[in-house]
Structure formats: structure tokens, C-alpha cells
PDB file of N, CA and C in Angstrom:
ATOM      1  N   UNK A   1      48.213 165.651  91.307  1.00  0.00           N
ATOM      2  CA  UNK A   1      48.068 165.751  89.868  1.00  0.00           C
ATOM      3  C   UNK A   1      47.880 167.219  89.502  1.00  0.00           C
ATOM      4  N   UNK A   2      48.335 167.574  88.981  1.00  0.00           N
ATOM      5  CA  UNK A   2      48.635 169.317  87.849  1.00  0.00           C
ATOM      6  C   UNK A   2      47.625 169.203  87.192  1.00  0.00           C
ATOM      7  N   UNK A   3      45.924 169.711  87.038  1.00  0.00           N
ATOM      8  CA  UNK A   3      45.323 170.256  86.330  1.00  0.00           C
ATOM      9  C   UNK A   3      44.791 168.641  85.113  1.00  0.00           C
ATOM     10  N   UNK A   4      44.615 168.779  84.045  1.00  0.00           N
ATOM     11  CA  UNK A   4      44.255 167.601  83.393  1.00  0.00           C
ATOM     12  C   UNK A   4      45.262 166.430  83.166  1.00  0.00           C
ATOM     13  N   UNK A   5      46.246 167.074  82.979  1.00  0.00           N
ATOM     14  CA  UNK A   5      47.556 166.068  82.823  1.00  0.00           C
ATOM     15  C   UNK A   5      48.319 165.260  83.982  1.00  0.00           C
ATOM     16  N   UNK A   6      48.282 164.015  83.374  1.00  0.00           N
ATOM     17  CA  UNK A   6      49.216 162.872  84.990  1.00  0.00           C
ATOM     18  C   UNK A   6      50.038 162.400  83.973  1.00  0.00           C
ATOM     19  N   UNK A   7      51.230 161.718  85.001  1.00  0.00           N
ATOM     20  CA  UNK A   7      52.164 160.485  84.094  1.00  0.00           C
ATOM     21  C   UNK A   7      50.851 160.032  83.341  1.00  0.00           C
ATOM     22  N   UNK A   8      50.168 159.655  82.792  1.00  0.00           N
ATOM     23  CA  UNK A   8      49.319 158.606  81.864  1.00  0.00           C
ATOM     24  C   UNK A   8      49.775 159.713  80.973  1.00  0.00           C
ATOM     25  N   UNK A   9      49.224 160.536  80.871  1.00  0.00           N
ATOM     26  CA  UNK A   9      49.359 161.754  79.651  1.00  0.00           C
ATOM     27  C   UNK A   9      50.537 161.676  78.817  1.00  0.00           C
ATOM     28  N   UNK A  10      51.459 161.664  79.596  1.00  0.00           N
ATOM     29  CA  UNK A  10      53.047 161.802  79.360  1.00  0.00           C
ATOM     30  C   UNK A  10      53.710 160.151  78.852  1.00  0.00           C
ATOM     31  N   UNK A  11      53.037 159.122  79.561  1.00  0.00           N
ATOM     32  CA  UNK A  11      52.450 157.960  78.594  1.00  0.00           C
ATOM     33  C   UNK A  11      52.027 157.938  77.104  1.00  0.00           C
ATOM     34  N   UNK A  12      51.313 158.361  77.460  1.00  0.00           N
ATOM     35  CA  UNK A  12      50.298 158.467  76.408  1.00  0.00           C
ATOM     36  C   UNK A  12      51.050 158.961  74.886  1.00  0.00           C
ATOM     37  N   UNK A  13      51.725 160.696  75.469  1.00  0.00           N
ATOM     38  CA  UNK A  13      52.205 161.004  74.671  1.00  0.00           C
ATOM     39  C   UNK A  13      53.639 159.917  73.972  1.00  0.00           C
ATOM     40  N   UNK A  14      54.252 159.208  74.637  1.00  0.00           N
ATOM     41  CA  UNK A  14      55.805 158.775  74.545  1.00  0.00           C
ATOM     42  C   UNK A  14      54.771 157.431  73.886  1.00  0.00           C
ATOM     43  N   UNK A  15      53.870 157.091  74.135  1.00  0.00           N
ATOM     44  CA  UNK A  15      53.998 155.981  73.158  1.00  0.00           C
ATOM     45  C   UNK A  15      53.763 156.194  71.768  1.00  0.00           C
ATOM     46  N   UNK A  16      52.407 157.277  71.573  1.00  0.00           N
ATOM     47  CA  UNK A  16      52.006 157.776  70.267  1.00  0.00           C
ATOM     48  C   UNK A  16      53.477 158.356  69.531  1.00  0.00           C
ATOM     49  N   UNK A  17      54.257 158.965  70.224  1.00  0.00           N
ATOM     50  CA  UNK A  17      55.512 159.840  69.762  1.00  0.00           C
ATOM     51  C   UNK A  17      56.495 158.117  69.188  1.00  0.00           C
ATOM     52  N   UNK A  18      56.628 157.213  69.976  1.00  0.00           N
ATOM     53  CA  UNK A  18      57.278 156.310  69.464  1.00  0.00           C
ATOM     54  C   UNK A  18      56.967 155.473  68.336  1.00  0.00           C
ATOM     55  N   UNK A  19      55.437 155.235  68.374  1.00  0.00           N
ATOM     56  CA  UNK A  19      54.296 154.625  67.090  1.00  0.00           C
ATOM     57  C   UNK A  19      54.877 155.200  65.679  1.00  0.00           C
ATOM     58  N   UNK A  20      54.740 156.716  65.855  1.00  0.00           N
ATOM     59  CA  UNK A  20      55.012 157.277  64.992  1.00  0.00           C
ATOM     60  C   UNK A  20      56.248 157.661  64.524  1.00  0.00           C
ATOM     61  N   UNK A  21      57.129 157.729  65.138  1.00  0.00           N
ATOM     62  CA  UNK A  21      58.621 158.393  64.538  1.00  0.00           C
ATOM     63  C   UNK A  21      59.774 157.432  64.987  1.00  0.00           C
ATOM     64  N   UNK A  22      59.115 156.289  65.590  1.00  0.00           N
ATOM     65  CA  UNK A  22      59.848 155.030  65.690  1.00  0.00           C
ATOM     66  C   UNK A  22      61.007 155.326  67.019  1.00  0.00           C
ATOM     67  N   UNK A  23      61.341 156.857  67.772  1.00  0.00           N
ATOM     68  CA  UNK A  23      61.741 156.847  68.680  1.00  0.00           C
ATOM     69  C   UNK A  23      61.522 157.411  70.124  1.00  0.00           C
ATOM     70  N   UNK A  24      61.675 157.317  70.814  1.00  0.00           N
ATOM     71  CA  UNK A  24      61.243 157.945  71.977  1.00  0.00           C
ATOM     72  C   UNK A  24      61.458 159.314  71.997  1.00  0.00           C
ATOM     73  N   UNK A  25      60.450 160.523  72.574  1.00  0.00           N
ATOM     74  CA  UNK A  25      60.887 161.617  72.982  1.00  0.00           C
ATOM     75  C   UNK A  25      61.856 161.921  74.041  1.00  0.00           C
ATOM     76  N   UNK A  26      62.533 163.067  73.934  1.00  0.00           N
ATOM     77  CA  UNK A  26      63.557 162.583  75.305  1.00  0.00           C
ATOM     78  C   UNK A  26      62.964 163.855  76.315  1.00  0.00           C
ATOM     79  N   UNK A  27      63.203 163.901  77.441  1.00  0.00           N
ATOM     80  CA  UNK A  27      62.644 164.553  78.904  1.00  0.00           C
ATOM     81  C   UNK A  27      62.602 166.357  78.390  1.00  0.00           C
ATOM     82  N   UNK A  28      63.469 167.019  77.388  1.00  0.00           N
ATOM     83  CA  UNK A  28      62.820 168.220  77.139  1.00  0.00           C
ATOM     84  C   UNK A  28      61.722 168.256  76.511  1.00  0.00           C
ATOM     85  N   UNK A  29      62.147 167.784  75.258  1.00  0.00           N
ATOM     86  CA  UNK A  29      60.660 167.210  74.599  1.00  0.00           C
ATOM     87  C   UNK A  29      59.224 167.410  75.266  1.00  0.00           C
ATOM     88  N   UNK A  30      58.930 166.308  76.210  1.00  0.00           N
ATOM     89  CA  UNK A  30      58.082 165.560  76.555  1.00  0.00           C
ATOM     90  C   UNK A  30      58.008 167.202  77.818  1.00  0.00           C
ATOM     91  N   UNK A  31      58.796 167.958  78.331  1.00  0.00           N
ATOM     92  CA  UNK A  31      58.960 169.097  79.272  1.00  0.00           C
ATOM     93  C   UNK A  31      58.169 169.965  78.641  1.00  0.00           C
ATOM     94  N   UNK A  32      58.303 170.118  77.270  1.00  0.00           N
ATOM     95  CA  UNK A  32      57.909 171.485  76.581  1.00  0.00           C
ATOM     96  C   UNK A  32      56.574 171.385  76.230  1.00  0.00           C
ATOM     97  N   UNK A  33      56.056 170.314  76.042  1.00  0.00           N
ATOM     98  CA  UNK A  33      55.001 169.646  75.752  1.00  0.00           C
ATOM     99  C   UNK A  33      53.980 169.427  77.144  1.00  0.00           C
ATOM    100  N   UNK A  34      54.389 169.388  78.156  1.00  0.00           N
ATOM    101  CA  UNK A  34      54.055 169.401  79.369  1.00  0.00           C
ATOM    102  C   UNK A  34      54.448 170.181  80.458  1.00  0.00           C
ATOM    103  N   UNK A  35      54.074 171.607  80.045  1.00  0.00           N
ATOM    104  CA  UNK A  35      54.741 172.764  80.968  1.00  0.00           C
ATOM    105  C   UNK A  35      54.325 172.675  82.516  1.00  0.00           C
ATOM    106  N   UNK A  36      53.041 172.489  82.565  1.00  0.00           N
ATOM    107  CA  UNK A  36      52.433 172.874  83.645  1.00  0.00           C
ATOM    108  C   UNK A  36      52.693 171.752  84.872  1.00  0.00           C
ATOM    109  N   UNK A  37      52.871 170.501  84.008  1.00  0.00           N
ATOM    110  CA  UNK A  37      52.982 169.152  84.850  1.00  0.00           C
ATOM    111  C   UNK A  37      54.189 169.072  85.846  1.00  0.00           C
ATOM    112  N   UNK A  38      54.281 168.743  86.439  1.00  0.00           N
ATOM    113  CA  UNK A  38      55.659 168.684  87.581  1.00  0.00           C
ATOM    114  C   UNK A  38      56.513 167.813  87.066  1.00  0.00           C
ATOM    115  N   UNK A  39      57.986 167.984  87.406  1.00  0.00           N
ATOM    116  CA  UNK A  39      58.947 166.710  86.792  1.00  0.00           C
ATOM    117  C   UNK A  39      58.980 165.465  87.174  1.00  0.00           C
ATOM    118  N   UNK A  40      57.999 165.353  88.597  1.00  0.00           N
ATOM    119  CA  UNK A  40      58.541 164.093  89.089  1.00  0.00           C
ATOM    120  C   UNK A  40      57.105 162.705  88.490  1.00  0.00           C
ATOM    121  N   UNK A  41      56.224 163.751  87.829  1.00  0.00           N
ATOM    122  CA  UNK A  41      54.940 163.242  87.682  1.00  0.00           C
ATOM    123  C   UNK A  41      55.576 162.885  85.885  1.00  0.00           C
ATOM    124  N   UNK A  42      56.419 163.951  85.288  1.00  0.00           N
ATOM    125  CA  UNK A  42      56.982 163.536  83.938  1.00  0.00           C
ATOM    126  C   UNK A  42      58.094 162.808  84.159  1.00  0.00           C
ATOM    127  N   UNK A  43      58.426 162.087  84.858  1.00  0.00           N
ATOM    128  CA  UNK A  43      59.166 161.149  85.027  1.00  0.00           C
ATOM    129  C   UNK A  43      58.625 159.951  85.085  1.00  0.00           C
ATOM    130  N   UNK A  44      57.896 160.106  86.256  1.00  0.00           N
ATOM    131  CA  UNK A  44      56.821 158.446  86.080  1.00  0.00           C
ATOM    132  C   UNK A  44      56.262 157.961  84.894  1.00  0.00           C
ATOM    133  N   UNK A  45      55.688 158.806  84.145  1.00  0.00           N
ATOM    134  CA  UNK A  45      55.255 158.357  83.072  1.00  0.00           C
ATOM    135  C   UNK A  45      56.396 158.280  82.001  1.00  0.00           C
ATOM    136  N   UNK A  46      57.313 158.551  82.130  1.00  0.00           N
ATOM    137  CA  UNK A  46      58.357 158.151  81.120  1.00  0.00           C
ATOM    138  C   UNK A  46      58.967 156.884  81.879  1.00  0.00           C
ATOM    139  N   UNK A  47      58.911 156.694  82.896  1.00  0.00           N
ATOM    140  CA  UNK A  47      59.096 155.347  83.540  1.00  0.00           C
ATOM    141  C   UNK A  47      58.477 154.334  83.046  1.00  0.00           C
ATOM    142  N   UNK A  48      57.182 154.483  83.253  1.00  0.00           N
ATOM    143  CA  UNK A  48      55.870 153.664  82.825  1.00  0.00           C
ATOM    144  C   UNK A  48      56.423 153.158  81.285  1.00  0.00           C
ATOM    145  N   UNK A  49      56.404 154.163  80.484  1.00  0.00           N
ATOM    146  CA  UNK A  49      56.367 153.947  79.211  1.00  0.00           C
ATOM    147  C   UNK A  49      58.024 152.638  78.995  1.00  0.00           C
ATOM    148  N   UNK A  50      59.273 153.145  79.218  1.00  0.00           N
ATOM    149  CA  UNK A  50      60.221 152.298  79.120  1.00  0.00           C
ATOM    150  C   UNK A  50      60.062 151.049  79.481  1.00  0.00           C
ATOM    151  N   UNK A  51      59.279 151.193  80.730  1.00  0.00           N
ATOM    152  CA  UNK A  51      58.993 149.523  81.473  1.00  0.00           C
ATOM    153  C   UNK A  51      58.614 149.161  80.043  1.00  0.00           C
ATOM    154  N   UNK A  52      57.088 149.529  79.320  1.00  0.00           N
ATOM    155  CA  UNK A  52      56.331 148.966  78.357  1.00  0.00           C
ATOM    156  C   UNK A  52      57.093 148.323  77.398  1.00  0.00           C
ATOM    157  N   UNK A  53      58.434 149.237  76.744  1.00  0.00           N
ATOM    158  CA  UNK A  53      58.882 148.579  75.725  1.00  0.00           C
ATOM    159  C   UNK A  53      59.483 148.093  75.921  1.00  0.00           C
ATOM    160  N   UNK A  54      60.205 148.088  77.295  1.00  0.00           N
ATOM    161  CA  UNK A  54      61.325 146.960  77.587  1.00  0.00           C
ATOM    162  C   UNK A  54      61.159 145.570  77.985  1.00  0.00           C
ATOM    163  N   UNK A  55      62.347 144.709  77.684  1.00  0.00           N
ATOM    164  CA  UNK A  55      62.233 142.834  77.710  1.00  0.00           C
ATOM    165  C   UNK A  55      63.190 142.963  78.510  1.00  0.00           C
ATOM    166  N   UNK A  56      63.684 141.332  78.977  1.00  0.00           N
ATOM    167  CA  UNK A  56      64.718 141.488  79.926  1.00  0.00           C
ATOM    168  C   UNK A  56      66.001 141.646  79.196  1.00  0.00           C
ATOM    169  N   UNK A  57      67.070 141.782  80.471  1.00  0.00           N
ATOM    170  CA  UNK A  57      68.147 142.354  80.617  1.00  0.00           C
ATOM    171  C   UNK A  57      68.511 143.426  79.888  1.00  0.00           C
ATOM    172  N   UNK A  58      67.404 144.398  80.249  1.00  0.00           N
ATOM    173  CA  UNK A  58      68.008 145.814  79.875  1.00  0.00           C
ATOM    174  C   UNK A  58      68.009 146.499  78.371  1.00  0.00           C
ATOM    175  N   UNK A  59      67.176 145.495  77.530  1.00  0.00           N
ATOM    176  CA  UNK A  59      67.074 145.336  76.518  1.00  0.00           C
ATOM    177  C   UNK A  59      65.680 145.980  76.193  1.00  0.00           C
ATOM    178  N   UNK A  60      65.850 146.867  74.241  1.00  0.00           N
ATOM    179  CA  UNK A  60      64.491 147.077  73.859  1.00  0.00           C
ATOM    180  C   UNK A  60      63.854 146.493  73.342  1.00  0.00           C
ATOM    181  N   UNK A  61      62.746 146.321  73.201  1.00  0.00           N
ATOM    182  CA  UNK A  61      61.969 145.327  72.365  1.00  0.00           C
ATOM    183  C   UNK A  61      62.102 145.943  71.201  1.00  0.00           C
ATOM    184  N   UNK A  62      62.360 144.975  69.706  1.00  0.00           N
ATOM    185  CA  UNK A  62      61.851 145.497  68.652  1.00  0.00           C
ATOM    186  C   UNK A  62      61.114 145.507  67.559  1.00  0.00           C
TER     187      UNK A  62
END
């Protein structure tokens, strides 16, 4: 883990970012916003987060 920030953070952020502006941030975004964090740790948590909104077959919830 990089300092205060983990995938949860990057969670955290992609859901509040979706609450509010109704879409997901996309990986620069969520990069610029999370300099210090490593990519593979801002990946998981953008993992995490898609699992959340997603239903089956590949589909978003809406």
C-alpha cells in the first residue's frame, strides 16, 4: 500500500464520482487524482467498484 491511499480510496473515489455526475471516472482521471498510488493498486479498486455496479451478463445496473 502507497502511503494513505489503497484500491478502497480509489473506490471510494469512483463511487462518490458516479453518485454525483452519474458517470464513472475513467483511469486518467482517477491517475491524476491518485499520483502517488501505483497502477496496479488503481486498478483494483476500479475493479472493485465495476463489480459493484454491475448485474449479470455484462450489464450496468441502472
Amino acid at each position: 500500500m502507497s502511503g494513505l491511499w489503497s484500491k478502497w480510496s480509489v473506490y471510494e473515489y469512483m463511487r462518490h464520482t458516479y453518485m454525483r455526475v452519474g458517470s464513472s471516472p475513467d483511469l486518467l482521471e482517477v491517475m491524476d487524482n491518485f499520483p502517488e498510488l501505483h497502477l496496479a493498486e488503481i486498478k483494483e479498486g476500479m475493479d472493485e467498484f465495476e463489480l459493484t455496479i454491475s448485474i449479470g451478463g455484462g450489464q450496468r445496473a441502472q
